[in-house]
Structure formats: structure tokens, C-alpha cells
PDB file of N, CA and C in Angstrom:
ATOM      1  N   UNK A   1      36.231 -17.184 -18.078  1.00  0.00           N
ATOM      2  CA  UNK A   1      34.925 -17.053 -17.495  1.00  0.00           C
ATOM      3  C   UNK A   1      34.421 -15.642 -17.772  1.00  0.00           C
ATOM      4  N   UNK A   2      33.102 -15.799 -18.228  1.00  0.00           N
ATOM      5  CA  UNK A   2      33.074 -14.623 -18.582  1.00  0.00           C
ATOM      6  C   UNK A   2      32.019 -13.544 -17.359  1.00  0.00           C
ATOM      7  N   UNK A   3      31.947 -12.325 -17.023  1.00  0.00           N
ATOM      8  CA  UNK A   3      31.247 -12.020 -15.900  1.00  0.00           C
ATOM      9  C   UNK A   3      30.864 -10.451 -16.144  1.00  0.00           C
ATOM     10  N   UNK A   4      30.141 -11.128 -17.580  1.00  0.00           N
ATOM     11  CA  UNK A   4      29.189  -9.631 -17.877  1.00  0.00           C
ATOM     12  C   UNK A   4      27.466 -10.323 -18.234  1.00  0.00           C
ATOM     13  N   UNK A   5      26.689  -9.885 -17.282  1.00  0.00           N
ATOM     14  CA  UNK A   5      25.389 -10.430 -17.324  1.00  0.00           C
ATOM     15  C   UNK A   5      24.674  -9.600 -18.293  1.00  0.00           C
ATOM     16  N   UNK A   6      23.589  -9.991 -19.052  1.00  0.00           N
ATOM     17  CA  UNK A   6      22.439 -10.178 -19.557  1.00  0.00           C
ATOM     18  C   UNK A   6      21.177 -10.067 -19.055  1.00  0.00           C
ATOM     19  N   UNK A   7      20.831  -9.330 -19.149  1.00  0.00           N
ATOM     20  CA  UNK A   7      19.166  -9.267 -18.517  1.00  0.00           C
ATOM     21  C   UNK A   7      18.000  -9.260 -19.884  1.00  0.00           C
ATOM     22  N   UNK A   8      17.128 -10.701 -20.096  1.00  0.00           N
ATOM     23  CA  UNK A   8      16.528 -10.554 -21.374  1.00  0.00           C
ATOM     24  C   UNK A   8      17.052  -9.675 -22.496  1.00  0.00           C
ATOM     25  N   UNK A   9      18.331  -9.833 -22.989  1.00  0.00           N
ATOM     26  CA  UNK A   9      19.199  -9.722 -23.917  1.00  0.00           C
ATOM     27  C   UNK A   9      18.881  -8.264 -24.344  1.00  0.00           C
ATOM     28  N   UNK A  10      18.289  -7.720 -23.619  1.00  0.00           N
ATOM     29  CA  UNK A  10      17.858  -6.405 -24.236  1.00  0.00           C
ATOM     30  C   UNK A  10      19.079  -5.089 -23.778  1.00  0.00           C
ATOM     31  N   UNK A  11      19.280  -5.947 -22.067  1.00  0.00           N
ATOM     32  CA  UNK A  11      20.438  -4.462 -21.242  1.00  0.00           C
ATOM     33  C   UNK A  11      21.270  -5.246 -20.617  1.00  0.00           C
ATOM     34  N   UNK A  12      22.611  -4.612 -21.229  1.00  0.00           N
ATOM     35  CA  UNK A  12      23.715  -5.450 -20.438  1.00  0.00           C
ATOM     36  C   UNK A  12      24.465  -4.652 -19.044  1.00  0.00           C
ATOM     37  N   UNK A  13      24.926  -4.969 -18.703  1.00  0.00           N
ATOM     38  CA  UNK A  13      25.670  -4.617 -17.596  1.00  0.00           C
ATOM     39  C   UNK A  13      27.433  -4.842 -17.419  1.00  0.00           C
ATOM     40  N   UNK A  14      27.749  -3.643 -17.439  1.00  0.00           N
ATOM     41  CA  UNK A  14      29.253  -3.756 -17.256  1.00  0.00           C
ATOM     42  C   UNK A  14      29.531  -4.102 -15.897  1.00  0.00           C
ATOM     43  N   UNK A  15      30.847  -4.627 -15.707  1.00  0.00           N
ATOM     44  CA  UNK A  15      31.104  -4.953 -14.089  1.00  0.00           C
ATOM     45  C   UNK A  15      32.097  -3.815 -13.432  1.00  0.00           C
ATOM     46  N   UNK A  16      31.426  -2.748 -13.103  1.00  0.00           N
ATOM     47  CA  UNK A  16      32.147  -1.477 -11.974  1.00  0.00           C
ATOM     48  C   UNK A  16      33.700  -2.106 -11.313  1.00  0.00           C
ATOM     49  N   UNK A  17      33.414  -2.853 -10.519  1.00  0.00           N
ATOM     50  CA  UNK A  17      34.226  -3.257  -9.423  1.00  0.00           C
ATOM     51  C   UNK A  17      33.438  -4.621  -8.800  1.00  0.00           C
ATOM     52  N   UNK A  18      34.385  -5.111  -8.555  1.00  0.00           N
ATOM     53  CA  UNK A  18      34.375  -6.423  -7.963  1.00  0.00           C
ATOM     54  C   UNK A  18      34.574  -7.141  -6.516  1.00  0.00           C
ATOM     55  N   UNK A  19      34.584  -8.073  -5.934  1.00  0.00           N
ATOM     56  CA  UNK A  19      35.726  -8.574  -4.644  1.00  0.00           C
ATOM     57  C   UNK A  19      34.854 -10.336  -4.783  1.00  0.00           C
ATOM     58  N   UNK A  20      36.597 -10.213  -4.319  1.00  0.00           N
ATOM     59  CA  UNK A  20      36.383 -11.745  -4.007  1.00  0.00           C
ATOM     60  C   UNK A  20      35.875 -12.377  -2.922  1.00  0.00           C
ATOM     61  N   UNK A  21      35.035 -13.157  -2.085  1.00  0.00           N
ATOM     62  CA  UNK A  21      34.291 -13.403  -0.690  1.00  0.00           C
ATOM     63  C   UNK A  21      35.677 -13.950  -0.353  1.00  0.00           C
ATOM     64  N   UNK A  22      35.609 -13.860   1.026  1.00  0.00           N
ATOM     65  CA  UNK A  22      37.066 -14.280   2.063  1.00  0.00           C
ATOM     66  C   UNK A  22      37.109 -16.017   2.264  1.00  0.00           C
ATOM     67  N   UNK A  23      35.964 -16.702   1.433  1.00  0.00           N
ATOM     68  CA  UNK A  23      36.163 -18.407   1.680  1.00  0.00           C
ATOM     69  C   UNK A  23      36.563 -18.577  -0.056  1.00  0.00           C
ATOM     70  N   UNK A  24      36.830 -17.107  -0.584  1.00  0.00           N
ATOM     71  CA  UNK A  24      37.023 -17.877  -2.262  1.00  0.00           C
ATOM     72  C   UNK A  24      36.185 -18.426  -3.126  1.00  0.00           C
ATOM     73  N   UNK A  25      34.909 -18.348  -2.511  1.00  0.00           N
ATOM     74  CA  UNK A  25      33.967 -19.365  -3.694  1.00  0.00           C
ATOM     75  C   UNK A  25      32.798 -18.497  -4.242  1.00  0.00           C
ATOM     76  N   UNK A  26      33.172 -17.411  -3.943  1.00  0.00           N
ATOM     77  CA  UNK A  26      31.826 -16.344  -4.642  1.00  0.00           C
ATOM     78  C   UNK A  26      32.634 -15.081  -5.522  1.00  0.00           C
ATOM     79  N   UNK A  27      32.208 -14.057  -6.051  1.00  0.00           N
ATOM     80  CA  UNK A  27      32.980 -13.226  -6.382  1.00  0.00           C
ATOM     81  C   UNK A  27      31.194 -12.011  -6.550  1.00  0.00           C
ATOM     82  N   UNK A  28      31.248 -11.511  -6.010  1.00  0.00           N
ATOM     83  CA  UNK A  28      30.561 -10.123  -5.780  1.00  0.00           C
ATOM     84  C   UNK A  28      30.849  -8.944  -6.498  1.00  0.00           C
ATOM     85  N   UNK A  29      29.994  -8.314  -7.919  1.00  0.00           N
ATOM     86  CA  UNK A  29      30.422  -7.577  -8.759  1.00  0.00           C
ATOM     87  C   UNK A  29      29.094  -6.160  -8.492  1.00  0.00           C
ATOM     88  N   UNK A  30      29.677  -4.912  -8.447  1.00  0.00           N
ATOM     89  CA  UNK A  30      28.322  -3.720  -9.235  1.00  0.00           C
ATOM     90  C   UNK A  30      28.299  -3.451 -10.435  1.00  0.00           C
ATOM     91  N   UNK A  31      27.357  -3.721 -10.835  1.00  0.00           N
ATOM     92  CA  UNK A  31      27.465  -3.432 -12.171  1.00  0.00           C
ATOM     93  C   UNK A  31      26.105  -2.258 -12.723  1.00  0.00           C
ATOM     94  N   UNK A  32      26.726  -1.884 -13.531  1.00  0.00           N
ATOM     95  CA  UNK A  32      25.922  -0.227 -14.416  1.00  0.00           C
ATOM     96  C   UNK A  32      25.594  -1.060 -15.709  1.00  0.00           C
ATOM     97  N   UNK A  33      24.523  -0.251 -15.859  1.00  0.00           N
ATOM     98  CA  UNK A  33      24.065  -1.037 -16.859  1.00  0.00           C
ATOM     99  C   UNK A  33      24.654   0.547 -18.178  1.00  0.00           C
ATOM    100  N   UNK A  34      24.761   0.198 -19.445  1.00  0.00           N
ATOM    101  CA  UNK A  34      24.920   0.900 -20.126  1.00  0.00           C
ATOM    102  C   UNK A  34      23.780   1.577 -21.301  1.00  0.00           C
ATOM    103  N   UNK A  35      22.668   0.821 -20.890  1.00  0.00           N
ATOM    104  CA  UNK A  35      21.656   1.258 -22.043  1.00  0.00           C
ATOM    105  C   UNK A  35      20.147   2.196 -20.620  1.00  0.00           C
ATOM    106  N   UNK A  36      20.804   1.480 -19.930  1.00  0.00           N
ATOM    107  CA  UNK A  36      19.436   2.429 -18.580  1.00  0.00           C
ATOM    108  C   UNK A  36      20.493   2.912 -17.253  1.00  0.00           C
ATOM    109  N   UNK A  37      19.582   4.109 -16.510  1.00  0.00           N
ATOM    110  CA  UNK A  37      20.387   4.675 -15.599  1.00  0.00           C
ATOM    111  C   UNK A  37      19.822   3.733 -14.411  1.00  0.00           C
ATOM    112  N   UNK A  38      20.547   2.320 -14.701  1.00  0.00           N
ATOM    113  CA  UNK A  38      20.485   1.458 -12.910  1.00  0.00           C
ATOM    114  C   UNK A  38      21.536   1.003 -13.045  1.00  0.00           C
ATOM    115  N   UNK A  39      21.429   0.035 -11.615  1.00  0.00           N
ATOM    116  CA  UNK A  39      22.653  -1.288 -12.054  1.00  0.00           C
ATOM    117  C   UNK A  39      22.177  -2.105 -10.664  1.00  0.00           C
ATOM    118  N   UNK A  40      23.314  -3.480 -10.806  1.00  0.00           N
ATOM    119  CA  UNK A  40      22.815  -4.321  -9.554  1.00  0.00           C
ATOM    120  C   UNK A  40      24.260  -4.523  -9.167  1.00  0.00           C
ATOM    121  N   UNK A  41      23.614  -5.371  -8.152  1.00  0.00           N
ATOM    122  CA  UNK A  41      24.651  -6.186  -7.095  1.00  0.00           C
ATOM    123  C   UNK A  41      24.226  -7.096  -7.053  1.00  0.00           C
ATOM    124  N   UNK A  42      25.839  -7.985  -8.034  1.00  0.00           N
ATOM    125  CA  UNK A  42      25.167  -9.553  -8.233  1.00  0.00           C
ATOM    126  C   UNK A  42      26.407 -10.158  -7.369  1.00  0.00           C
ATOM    127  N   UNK A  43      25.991 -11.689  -7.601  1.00  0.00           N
ATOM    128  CA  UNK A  43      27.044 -12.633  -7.028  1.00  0.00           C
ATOM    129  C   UNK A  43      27.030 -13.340  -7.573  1.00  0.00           C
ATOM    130  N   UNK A  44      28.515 -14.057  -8.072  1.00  0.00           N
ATOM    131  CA  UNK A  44      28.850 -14.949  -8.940  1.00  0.00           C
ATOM    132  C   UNK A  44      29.084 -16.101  -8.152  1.00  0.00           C
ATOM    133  N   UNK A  45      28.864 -17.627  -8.290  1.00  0.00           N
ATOM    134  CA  UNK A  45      29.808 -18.470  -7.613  1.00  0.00           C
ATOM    135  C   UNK A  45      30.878 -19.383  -8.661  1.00  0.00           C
ATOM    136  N   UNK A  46      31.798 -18.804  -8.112  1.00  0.00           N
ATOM    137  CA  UNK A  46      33.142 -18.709  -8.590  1.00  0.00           C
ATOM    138  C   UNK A  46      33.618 -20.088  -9.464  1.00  0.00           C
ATOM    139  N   UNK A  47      33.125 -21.251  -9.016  1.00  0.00           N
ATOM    140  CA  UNK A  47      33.106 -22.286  -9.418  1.00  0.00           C
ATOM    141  C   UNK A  47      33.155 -22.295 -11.162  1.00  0.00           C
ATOM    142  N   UNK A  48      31.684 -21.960 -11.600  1.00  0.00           N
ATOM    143  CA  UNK A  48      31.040 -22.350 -12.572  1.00  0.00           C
ATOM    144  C   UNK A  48      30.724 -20.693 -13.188  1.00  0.00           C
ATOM    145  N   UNK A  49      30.888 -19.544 -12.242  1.00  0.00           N
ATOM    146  CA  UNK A  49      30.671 -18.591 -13.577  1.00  0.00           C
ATOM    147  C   UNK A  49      29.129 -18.158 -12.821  1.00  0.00           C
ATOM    148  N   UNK A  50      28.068 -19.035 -12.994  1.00  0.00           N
ATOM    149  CA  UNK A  50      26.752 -18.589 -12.630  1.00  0.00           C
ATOM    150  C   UNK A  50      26.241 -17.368 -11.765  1.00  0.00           C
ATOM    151  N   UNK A  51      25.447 -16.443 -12.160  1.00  0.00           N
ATOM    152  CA  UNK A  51      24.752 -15.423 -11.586  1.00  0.00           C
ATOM    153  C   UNK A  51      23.950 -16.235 -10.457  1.00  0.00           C
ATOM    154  N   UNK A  52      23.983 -16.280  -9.559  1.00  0.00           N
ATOM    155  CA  UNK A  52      23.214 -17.146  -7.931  1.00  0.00           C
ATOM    156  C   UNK A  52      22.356 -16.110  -7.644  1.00  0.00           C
ATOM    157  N   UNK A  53      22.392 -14.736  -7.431  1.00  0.00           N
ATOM    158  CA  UNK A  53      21.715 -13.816  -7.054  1.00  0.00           C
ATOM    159  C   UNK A  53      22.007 -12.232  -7.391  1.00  0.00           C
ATOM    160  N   UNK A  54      21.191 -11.601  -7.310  1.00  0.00           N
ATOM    161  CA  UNK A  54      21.239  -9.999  -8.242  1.00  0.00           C
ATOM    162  C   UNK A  54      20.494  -9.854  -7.402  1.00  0.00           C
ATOM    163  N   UNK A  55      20.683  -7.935  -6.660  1.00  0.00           N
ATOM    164  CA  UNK A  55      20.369  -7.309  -5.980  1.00  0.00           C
ATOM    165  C   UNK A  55      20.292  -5.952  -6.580  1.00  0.00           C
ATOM    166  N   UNK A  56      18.586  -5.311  -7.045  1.00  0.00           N
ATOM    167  CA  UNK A  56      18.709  -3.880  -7.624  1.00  0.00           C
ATOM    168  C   UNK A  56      19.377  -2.862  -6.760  1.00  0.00           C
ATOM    169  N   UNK A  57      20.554  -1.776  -7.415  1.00  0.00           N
ATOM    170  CA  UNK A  57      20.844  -0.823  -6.587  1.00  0.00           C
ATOM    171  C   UNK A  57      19.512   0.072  -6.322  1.00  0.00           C
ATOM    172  N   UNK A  58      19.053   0.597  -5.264  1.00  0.00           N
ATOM    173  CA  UNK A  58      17.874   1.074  -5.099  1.00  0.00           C
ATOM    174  C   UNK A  58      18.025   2.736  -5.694  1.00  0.00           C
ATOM    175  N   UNK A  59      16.898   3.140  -5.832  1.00  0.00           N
ATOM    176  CA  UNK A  59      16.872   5.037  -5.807  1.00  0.00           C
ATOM    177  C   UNK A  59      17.556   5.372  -4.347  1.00  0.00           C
ATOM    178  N   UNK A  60      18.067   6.554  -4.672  1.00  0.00           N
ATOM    179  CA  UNK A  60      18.119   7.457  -3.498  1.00  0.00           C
ATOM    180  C   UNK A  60      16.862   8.493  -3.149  1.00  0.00           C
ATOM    181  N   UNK A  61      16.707   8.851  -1.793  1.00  0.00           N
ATOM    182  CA  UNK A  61      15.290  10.243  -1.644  1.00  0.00           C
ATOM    183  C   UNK A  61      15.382  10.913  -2.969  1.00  0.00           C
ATOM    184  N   UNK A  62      16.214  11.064  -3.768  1.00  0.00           N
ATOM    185  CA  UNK A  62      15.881  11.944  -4.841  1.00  0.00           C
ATOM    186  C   UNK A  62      15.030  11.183  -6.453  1.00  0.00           C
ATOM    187  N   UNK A  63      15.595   9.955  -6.377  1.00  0.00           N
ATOM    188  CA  UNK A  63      14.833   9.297  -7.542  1.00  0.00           C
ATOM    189  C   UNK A  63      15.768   8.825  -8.072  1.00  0.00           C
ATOM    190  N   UNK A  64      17.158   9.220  -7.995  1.00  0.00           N
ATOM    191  CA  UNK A  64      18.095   8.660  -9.018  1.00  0.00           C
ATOM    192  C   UNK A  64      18.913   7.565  -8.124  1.00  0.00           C
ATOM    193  N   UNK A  65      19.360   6.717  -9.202  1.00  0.00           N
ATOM    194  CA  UNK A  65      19.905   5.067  -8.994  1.00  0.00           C
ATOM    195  C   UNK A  65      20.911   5.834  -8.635  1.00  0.00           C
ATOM    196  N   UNK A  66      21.947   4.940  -7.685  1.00  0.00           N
ATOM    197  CA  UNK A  66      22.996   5.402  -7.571  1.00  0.00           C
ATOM    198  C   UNK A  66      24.318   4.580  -8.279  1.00  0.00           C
ATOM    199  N   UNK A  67      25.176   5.165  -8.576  1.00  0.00           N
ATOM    200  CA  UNK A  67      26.179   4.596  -9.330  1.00  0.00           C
ATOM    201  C   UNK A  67      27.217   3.905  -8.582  1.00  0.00           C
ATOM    202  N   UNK A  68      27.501   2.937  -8.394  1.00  0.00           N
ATOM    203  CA  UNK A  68      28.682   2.365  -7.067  1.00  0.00           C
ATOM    204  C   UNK A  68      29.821   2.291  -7.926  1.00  0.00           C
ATOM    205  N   UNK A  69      30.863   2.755  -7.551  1.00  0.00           N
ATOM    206  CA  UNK A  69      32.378   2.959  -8.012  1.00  0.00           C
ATOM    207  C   UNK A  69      33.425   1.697  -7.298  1.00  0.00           C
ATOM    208  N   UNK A  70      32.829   1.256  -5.631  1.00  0.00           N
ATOM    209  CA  UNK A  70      33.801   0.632  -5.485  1.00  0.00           C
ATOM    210  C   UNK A  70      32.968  -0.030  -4.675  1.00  0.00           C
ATOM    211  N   UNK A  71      33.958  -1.697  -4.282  1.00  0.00           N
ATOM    212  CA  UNK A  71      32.981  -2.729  -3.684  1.00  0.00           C
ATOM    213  C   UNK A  71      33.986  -2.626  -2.603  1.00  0.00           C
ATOM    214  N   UNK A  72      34.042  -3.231  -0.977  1.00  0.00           N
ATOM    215  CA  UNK A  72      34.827  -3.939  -0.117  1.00  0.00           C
ATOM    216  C   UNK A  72      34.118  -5.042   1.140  1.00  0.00           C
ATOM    217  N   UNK A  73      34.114  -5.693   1.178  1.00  0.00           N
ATOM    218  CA  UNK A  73      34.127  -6.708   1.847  1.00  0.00           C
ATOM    219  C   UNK A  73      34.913  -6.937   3.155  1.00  0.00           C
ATOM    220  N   UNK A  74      33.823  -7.166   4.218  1.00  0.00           N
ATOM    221  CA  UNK A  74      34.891  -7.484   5.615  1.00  0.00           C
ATOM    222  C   UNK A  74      35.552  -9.018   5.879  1.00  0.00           C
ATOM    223  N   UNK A  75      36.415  -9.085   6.884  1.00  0.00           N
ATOM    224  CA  UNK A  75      37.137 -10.316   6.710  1.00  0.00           C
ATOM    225  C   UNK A  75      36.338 -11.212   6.565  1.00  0.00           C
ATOM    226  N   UNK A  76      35.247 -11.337   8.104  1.00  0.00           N
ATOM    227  CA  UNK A  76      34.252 -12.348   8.206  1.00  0.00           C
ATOM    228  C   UNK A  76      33.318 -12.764   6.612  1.00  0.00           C
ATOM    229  N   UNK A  77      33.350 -11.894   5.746  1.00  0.00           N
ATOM    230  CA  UNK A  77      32.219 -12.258   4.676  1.00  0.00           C
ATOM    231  C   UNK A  77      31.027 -11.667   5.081  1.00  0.00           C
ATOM    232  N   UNK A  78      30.799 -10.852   6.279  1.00  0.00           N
ATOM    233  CA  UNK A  78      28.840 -11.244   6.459  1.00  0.00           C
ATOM    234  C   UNK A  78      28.927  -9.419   6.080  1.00  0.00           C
ATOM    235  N   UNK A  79      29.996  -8.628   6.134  1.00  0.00           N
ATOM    236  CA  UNK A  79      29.265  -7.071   5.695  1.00  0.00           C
ATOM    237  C   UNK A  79      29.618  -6.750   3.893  1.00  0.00           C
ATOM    238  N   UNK A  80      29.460  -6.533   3.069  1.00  0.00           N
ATOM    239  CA  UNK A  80      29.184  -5.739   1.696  1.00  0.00           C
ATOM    240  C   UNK A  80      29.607  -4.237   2.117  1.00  0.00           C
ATOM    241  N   UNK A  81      30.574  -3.408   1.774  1.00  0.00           N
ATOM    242  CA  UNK A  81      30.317  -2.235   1.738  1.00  0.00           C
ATOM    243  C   UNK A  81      30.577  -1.880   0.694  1.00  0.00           C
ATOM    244  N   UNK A  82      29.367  -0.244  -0.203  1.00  0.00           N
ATOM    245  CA  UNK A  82      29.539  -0.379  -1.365  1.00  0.00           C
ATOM    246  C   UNK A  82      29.943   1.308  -1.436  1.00  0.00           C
ATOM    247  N   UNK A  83      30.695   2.132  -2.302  1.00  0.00           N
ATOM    248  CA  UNK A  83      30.772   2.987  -2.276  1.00  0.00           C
ATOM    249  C   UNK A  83      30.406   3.784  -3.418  1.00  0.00           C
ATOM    250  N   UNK A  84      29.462   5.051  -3.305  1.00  0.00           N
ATOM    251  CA  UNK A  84      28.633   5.703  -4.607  1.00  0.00           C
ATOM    252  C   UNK A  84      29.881   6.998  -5.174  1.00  0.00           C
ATOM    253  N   UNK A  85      29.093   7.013  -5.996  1.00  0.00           N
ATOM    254  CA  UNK A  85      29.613   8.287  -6.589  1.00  0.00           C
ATOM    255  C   UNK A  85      28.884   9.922  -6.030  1.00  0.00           C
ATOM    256  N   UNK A  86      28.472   9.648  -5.665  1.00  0.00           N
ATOM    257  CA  UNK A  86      27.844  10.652  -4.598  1.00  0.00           C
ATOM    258  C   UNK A  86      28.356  10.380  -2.856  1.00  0.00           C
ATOM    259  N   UNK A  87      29.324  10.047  -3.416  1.00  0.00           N
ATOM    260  CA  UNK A  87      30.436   9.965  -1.731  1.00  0.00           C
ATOM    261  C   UNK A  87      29.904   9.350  -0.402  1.00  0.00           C
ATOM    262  N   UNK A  88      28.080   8.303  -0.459  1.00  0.00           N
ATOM    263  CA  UNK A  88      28.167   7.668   0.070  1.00  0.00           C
ATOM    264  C   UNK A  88      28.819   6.304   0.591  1.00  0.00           C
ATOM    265  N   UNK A  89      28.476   5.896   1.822  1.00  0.00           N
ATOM    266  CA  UNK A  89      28.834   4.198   1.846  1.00  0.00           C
ATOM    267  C   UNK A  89      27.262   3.802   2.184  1.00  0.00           C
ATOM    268  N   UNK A  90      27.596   2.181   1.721  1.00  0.00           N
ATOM    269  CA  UNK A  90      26.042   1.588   2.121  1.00  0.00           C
ATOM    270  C   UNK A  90      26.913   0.208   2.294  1.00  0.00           C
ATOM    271  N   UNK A  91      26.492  -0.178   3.596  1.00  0.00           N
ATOM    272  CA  UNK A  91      26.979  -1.188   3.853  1.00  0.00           C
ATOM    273  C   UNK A  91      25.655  -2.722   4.030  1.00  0.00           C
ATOM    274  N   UNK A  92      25.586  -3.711   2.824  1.00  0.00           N
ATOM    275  CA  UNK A  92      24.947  -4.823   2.858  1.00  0.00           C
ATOM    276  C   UNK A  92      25.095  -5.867   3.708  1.00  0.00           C
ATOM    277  N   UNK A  93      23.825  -6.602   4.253  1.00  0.00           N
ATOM    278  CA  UNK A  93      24.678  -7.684   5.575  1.00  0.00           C
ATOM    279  C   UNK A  93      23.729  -8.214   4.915  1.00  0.00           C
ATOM    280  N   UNK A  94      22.463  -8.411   4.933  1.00  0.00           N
ATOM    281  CA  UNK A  94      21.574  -9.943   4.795  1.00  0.00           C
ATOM    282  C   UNK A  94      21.773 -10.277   3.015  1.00  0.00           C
ATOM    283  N   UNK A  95      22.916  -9.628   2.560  1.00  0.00           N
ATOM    284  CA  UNK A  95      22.798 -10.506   0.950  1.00  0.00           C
ATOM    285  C   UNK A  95      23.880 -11.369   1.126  1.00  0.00           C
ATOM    286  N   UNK A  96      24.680 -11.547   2.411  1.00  0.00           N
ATOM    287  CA  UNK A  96      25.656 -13.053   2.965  1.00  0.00           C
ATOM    288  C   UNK A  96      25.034 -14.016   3.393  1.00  0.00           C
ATOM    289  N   UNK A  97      24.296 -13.170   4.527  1.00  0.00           N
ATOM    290  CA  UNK A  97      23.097 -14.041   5.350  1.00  0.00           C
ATOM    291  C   UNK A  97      22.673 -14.872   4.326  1.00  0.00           C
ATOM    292  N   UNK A  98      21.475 -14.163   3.333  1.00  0.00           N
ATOM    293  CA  UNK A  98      20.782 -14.721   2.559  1.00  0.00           C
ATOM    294  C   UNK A  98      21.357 -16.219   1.360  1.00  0.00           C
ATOM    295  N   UNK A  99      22.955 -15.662   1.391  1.00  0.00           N
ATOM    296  CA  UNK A  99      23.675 -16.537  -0.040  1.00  0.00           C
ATOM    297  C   UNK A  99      23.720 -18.152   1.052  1.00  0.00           C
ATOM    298  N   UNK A 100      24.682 -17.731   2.432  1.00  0.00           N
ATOM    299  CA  UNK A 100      24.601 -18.792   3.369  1.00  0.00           C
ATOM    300  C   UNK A 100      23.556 -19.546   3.414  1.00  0.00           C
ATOM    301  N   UNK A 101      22.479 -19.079   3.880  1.00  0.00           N
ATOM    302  CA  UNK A 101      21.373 -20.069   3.880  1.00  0.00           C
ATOM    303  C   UNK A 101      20.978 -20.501   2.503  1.00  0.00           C
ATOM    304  N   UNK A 102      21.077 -19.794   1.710  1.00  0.00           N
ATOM    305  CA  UNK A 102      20.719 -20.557   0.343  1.00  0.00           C
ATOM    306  C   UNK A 102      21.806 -21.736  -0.060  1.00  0.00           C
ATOM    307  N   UNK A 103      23.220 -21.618   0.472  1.00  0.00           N
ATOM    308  CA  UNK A 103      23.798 -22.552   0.171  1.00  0.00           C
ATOM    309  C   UNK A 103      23.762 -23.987   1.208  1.00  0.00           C
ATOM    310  N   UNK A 104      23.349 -23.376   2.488  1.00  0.00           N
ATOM    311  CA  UNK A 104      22.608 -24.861   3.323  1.00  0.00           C
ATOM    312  C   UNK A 104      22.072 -25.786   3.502  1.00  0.00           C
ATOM    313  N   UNK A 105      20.691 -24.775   2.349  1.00  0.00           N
ATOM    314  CA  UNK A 105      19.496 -25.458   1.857  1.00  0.00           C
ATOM    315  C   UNK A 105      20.054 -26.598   1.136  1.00  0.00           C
ATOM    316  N   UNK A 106      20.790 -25.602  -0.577  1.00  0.00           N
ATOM    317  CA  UNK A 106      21.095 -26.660  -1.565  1.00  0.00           C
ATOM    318  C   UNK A 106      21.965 -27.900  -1.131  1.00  0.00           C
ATOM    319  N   UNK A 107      23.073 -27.710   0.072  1.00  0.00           N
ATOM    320  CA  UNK A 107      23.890 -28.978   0.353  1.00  0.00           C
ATOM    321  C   UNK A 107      23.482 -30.126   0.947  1.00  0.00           C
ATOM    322  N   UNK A 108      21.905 -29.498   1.747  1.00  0.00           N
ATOM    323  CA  UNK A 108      21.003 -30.665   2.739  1.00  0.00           C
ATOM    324  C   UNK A 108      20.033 -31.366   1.883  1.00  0.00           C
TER     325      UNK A 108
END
């Protein structure tokens, strides 16, 4: 399986660091892109490989993207914490929220 995305074939994205979701069926990657100074936070579902959702890493007050070095995940699944290279943490909650209900929708 392969789990390096494509964005209109123009900028790819390496995968930083990874984790696996705690029910096993997603896999949550940061990825840097190598041709521009961004990257995202995508989610794979584990199944089939597929990109389900991408999340831009935002600017910081200064303008610059930040680079995430490491991913971790709480037991429950519902927090994201991501860690920069500028020695922050940023911890994500509604991109679980958000995958959950998107997977509710599709099963109803």
C-alpha cells in the first residue's frame, strides 16, 4: 500500500510520521511536502489505502508553516497531538469528531 499522496501531480508529500487510530481502521500521517514550504494532516483508511481527508498544517503568528516531526494519538481516538519542530504541541480533536460522523453518515 502505498501512502505518499499527490496533490494535482505537481507536489508530493513525504510521510513525516505516522500512527495508527486505536480501532485499527485509519492510519493518520504529517506530511511535508518537498517542492513547497507546507504540509498536511491526512488520514488514510486503512482498509483500501484511500486519502478520506487532508487537513492544511496552518501558518504560525509569524507566517511560516510549521514542520511536524512527530504524531501521537490518545487511547480514546478523539485527541491528535502533533509535535513541531519549533518545540510546540498542537493538539487536534474535531478531525476524529469530524472522520466519526463522516463515517455514520456513509454506513446509514
Amino acid at each position: 500500500m502505498n501512502f505518499c499522496h499527490s496533490e494535482r501531480s505537481t507536489s508530493r508529500f513525504g510521510v513525516v510520521s505516522f500512527v495508527l487510530t486505536p480501532d485499527h481502521k485509519f492510519i493518520i500521517g504529517a506530511l511535508q511536502s518537498s517542492l513547497e514550504d507546507r504540509g498536511n494532516l491526512c488520514i488514510w483508511k486503512l482498509s483500501d489505502g484511500k486519502v478520506i481527508q487532508t487537513l492544511p498544517i496552518m501558518q504560525d503568528f509569524g507566517g511560516q508553516y510549521e514542520e511536524l516531526n512527530q504524531l501521537a494519538i490518545s487511547n480514546d481516538g478523539l485527541f491528535i497531538l502533533s509535535a513541531s519542530r519549533d518545540r510546540t504541541v498542537k493538539v487536534w480533536m474535531e478531525f476524529m469528531e469530524y472522520m466519526d460522523f463522516k463515517e455514520r453518515i456513509q454506513n446509514s
